[in-house]
PDB file of N, CA and C in Angstrom:
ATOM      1  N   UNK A   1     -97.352 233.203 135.859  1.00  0.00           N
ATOM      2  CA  UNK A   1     -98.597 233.441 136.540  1.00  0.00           C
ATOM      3  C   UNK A   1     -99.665 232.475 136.034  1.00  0.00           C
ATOM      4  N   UNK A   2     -99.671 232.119 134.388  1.00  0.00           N
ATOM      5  CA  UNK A   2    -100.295 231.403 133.960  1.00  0.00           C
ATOM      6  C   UNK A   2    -100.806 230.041 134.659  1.00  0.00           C
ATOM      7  N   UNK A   3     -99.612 229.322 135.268  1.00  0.00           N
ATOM      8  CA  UNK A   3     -98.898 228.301 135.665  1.00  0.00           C
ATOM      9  C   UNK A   3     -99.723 228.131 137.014  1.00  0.00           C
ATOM     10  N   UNK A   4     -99.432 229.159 137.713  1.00  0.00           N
ATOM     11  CA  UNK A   4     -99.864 228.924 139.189  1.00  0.00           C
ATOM     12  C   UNK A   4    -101.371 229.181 138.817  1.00  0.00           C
ATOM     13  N   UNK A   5    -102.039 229.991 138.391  1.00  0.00           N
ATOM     14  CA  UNK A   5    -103.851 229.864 138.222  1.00  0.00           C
ATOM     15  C   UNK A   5    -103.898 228.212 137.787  1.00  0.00           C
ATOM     16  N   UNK A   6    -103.664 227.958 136.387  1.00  0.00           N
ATOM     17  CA  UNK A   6    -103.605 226.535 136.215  1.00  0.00           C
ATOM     18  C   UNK A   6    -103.737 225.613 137.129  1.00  0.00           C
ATOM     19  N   UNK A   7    -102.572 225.408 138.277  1.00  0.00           N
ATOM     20  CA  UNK A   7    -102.307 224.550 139.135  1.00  0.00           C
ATOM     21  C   UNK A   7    -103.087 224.647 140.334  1.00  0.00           C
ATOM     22  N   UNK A   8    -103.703 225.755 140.450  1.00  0.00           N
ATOM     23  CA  UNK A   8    -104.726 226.006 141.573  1.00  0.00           C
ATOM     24  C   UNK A   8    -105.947 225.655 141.323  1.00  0.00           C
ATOM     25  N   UNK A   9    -106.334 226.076 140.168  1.00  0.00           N
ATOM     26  CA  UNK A   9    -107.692 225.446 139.437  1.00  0.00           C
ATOM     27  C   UNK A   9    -107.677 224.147 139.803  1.00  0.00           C
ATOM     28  N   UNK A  10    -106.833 222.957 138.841  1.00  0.00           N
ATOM     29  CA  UNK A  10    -106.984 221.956 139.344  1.00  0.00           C
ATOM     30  C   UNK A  10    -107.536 221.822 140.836  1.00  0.00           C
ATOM     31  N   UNK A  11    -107.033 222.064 141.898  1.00  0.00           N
ATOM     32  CA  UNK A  11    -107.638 222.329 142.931  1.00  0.00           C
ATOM     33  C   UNK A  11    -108.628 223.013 143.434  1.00  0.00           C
ATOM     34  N   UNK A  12    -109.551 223.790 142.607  1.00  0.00           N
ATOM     35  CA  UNK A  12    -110.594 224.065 142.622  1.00  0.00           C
ATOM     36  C   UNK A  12    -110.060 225.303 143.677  1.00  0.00           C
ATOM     37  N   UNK A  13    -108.769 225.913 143.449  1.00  0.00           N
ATOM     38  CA  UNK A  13    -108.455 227.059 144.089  1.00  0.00           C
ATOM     39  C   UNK A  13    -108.249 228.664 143.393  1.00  0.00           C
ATOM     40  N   UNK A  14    -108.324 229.513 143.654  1.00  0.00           N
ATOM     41  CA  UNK A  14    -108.083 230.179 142.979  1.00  0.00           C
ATOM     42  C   UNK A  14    -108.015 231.810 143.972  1.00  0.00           C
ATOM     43  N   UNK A  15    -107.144 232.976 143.089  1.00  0.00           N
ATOM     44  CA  UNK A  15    -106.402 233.852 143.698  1.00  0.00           C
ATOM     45  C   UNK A  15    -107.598 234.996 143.921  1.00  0.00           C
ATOM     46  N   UNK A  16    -107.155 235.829 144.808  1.00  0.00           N
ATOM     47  CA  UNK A  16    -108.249 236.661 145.058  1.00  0.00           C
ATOM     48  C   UNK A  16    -107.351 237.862 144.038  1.00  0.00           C
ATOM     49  N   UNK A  17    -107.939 239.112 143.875  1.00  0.00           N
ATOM     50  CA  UNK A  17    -106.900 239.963 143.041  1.00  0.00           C
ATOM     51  C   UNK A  17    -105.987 240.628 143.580  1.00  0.00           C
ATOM     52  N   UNK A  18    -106.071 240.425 145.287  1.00  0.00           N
ATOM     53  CA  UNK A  18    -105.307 240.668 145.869  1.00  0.00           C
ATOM     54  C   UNK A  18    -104.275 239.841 146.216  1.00  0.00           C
ATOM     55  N   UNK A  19    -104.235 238.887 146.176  1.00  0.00           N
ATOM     56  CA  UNK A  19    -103.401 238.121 146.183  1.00  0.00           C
ATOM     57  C   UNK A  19    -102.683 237.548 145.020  1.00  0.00           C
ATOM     58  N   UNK A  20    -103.546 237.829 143.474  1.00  0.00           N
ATOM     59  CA  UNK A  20    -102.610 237.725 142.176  1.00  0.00           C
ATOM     60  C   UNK A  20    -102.320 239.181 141.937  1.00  0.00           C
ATOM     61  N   UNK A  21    -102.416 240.201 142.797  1.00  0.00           N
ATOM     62  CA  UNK A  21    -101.587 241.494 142.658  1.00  0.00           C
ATOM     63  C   UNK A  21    -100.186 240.973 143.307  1.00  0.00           C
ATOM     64  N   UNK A  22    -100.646 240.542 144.659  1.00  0.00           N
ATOM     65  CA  UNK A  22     -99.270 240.312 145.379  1.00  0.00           C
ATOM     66  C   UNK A  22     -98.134 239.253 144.941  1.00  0.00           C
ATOM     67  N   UNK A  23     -98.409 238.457 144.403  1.00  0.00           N
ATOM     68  CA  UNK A  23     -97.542 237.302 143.731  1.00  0.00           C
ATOM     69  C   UNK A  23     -96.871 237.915 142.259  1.00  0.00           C
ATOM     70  N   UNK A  24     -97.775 238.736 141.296  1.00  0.00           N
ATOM     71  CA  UNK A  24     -96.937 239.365 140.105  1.00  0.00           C
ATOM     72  C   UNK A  24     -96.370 240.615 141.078  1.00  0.00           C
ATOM     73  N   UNK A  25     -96.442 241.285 141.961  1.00  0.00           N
ATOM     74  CA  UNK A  25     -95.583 242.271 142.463  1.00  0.00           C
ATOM     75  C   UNK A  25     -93.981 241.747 143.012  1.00  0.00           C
ATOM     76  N   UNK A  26     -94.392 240.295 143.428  1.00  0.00           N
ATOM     77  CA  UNK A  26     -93.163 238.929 143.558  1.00  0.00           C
ATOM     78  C   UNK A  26     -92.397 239.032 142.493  1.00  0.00           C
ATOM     79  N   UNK A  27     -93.391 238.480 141.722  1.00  0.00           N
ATOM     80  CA  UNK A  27     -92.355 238.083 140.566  1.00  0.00           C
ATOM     81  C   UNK A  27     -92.026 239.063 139.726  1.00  0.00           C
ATOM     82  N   UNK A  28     -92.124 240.526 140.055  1.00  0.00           N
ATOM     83  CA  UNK A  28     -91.596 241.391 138.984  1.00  0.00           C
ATOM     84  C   UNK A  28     -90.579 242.081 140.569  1.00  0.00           C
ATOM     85  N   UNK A  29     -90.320 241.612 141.231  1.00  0.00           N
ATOM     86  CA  UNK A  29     -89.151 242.355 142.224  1.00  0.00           C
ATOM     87  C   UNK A  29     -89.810 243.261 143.364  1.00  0.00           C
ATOM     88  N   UNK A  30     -91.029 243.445 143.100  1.00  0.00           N
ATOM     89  CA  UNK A  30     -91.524 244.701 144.102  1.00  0.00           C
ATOM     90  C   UNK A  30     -92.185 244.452 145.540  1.00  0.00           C
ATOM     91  N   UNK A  31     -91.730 242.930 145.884  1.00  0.00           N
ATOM     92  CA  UNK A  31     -92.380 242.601 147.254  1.00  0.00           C
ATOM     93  C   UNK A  31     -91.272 241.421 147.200  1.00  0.00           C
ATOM     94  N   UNK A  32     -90.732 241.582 148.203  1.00  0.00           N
ATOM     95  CA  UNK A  32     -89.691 240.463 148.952  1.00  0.00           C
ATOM     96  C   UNK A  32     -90.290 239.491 149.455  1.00  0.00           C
ATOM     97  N   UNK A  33     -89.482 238.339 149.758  1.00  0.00           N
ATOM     98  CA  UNK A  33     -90.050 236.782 149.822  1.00  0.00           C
ATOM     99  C   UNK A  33     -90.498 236.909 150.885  1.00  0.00           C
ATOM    100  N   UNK A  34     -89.852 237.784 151.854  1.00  0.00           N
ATOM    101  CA  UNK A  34     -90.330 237.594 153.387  1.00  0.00           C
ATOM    102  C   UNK A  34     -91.685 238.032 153.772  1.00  0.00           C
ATOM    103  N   UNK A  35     -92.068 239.447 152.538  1.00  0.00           N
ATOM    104  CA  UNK A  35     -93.281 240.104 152.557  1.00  0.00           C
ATOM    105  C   UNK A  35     -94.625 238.781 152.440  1.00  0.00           C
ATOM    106  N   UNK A  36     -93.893 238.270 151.355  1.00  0.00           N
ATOM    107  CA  UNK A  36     -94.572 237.141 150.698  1.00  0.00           C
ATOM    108  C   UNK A  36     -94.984 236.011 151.419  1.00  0.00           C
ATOM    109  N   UNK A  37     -94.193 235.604 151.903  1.00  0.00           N
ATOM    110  CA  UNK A  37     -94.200 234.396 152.838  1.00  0.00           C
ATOM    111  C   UNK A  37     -95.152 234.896 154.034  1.00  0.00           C
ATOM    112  N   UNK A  38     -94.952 236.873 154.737  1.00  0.00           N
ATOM    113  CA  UNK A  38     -95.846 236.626 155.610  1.00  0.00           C
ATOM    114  C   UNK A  38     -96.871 236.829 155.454  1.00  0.00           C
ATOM    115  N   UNK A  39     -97.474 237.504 154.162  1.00  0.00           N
ATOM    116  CA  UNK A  39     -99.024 237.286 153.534  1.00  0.00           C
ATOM    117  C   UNK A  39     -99.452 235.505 153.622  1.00  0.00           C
ATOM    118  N   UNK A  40     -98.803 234.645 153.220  1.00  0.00           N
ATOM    119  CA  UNK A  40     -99.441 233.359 152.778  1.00  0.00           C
ATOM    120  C   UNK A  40     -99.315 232.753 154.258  1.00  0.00           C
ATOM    121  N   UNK A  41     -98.339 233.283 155.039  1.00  0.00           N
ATOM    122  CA  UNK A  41     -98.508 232.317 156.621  1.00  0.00           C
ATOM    123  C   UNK A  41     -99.829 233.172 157.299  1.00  0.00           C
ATOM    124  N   UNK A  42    -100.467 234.335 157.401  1.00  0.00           N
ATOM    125  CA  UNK A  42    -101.170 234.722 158.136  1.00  0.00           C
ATOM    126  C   UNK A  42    -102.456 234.056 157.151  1.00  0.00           C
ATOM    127  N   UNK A  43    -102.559 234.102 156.152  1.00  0.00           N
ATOM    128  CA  UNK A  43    -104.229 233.615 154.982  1.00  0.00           C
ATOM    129  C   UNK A  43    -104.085 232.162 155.642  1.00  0.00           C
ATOM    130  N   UNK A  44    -103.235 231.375 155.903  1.00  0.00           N
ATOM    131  CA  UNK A  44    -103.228 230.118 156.136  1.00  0.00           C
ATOM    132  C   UNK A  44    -103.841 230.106 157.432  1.00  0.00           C
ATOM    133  N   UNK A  45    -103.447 231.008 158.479  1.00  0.00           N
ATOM    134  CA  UNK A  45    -103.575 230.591 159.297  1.00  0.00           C
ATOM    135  C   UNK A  45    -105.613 231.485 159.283  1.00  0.00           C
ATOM    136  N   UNK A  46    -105.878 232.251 159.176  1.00  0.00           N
ATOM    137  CA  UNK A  46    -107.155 232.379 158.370  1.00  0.00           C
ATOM    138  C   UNK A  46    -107.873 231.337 158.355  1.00  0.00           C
ATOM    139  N   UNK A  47    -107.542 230.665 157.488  1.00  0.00           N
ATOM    140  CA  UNK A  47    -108.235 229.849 156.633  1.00  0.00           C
ATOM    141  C   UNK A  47    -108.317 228.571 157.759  1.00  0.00           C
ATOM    142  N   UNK A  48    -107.182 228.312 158.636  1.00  0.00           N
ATOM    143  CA  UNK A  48    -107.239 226.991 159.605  1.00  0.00           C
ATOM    144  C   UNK A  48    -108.607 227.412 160.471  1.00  0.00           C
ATOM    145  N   UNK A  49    -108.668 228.839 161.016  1.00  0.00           N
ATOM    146  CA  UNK A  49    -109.949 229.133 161.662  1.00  0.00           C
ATOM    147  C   UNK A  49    -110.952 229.264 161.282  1.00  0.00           C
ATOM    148  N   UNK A  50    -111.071 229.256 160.036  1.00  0.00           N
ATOM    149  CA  UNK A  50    -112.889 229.172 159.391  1.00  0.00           C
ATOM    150  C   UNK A  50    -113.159 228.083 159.274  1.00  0.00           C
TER     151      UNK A  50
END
């Protein structure tokens, strides 16, 4: 988790707590990739409209 804040910073990005809830719920088994994948395709697409 360390890793990905790190690497986002650089980018002057960073997680909402909902979304570093949802990524350690990833990486400890409790949300499937597909869950995952369709949180980050709908924020993307979000984010293309603002």
């Amino acid at each position: 988790m360390d890793e990905i804040k790190a690497t986002l910073a650089i980018e002057q990005l960073y997680l909402t707590p909902d979304e570093e809830r949802l990524l350690r719920d990833f990486a400890e088994g409790r949300v499937s990739f597909s869950e995952l994948y369709s949180f980050v395709v709908k924020n993307l697409k979000k984010a293309e409209a603002a």
